[in-house]
Protein backbone atom coordinates (compact mmCIF):
# COMPACT_ATOMS: atom_id res chain seq x y z
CA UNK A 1 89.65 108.16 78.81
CA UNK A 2 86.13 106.54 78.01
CA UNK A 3 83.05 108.54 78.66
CA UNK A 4 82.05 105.07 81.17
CA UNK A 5 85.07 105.99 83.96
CA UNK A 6 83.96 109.33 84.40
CA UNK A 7 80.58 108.62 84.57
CA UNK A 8 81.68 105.77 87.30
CA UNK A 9 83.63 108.21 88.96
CA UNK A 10 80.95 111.00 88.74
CA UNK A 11 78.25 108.45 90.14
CA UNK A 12 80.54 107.57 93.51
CA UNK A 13 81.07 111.50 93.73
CA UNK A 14 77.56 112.20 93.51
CA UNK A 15 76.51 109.34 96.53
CA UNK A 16 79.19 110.39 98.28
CA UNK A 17 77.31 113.85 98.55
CA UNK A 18 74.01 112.13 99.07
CA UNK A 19 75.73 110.26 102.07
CA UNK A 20 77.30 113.96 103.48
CA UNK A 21 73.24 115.12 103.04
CA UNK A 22 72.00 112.37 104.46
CA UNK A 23 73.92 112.68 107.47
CA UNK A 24 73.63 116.08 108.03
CA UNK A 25 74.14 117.32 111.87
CA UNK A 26 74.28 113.70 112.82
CA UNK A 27 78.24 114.05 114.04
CA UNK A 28 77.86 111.25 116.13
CA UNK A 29 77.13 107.21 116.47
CA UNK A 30 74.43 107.36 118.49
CA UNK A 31 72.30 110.07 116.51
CA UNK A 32 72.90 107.91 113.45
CA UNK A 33 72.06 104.69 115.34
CA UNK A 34 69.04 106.38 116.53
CA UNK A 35 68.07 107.28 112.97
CA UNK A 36 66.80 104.17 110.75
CA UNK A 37 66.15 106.09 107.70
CA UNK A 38 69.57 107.77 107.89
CA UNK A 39 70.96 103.99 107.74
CA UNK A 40 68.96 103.16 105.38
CA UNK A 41 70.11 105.78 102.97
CA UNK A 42 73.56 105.97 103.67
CA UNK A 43 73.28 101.67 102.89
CA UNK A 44 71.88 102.61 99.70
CA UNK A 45 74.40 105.17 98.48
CA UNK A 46 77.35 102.82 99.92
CA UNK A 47 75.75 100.47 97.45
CA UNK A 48 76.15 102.30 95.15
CA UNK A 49 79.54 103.47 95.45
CA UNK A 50 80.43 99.79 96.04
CA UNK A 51 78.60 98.83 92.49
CA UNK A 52 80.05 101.69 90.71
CA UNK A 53 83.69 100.80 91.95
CA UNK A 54 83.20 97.16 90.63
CA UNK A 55 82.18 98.90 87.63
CA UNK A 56 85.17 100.80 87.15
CA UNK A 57 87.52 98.01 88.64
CA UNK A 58 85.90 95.96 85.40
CA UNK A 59 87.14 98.93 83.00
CA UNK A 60 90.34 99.60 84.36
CA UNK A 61 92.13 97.63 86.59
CA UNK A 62 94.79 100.01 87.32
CA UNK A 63 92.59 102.90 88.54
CA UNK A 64 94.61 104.30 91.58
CA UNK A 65 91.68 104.23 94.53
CA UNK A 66 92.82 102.87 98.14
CA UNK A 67 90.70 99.88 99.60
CA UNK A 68 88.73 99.08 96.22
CA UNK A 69 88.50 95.47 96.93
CA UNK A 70 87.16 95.79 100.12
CA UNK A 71 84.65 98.62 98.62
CA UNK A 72 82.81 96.29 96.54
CA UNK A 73 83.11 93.44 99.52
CA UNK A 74 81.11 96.31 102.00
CA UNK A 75 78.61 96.43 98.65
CA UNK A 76 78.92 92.36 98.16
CA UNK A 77 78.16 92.14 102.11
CA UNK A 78 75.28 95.13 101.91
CA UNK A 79 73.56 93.49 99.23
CA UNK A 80 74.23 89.67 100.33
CA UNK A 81 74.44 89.11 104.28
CA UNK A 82 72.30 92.42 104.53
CA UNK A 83 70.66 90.96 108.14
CA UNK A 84 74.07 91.04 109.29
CA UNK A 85 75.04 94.44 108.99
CA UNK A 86 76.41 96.01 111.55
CA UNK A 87 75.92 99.94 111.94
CA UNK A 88 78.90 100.88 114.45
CA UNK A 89 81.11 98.93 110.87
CA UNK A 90 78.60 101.28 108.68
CA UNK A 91 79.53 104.67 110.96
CA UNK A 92 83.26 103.58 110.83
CA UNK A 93 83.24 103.45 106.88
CA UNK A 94 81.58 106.88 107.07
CA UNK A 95 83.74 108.50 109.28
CA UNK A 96 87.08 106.41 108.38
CA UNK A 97 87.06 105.74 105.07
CA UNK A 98 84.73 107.96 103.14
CA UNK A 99 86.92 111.20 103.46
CA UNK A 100 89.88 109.54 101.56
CA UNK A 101 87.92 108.34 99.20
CA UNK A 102 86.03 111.59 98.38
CA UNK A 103 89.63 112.85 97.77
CA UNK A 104 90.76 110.35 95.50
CA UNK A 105 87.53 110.96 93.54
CA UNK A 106 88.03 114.42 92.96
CA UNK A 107 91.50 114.10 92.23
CA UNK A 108 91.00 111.13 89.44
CA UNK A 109 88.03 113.62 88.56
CA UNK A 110 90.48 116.43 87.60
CA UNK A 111 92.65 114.10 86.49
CA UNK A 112 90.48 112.31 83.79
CA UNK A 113 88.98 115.69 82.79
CA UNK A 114 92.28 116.51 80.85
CA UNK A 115 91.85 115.82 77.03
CA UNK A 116 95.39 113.73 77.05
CA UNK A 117 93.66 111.47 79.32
């Protein structure tokens, strides 16, 4: 396993965390709507995630993560159309999609920590 997919896989971990701090007791939409910094950052760290995907997507194409492509399209469209953004699709990533892939992170984690790997 090259020392580049962990580190990829340790970097979306590690924003992932940011993201959970970030938040903190903000448990609902209109808290984090309310809370321009807190979008700000959680943008930032979905970034990120995004780049480091595309990163690791470019290293292994066979890496087992759900909804990679559209990943690095929430990164592409972050980056890109970033007046556009929409924070009720940002809070729906968060609360949808972010869970799963924290899972699949740690799992590939444990995983790739194996010497046969």
């Amino acid at each position: 396993m090259p020392h580049e997919i962990r580190k990829y896989l340790r970097d979306i971990q590690i924003h992932i965390g940011y993201i959970e701090d970030f938040l903190g007791n903000k448990s609902d939409f209109t808290s984090f709507q309310r809370d321009l910094a807190t979008q700000y950052a959680v943008q930032r760290a979905l970034e990120i995630i995004g780049e480091a995907a595309n990163s690791l997507r470019k290293q292994d194409a066979t890496i087992a993560i759900s909804n990679l492509r559209q990943i690095v399209a929430t990164r592409n469209i972050l980056i890109h159309a970033y007046d556009s953004v929409d924070p009720a699709i940002v809070w729906s990533i968060i609360k949808n999609h972010l869970p799963m892939l924290k899972t699949e992170i740690e799992q590939l984690l444990i995983n790739y920590s194996n010497p046969e790997n």
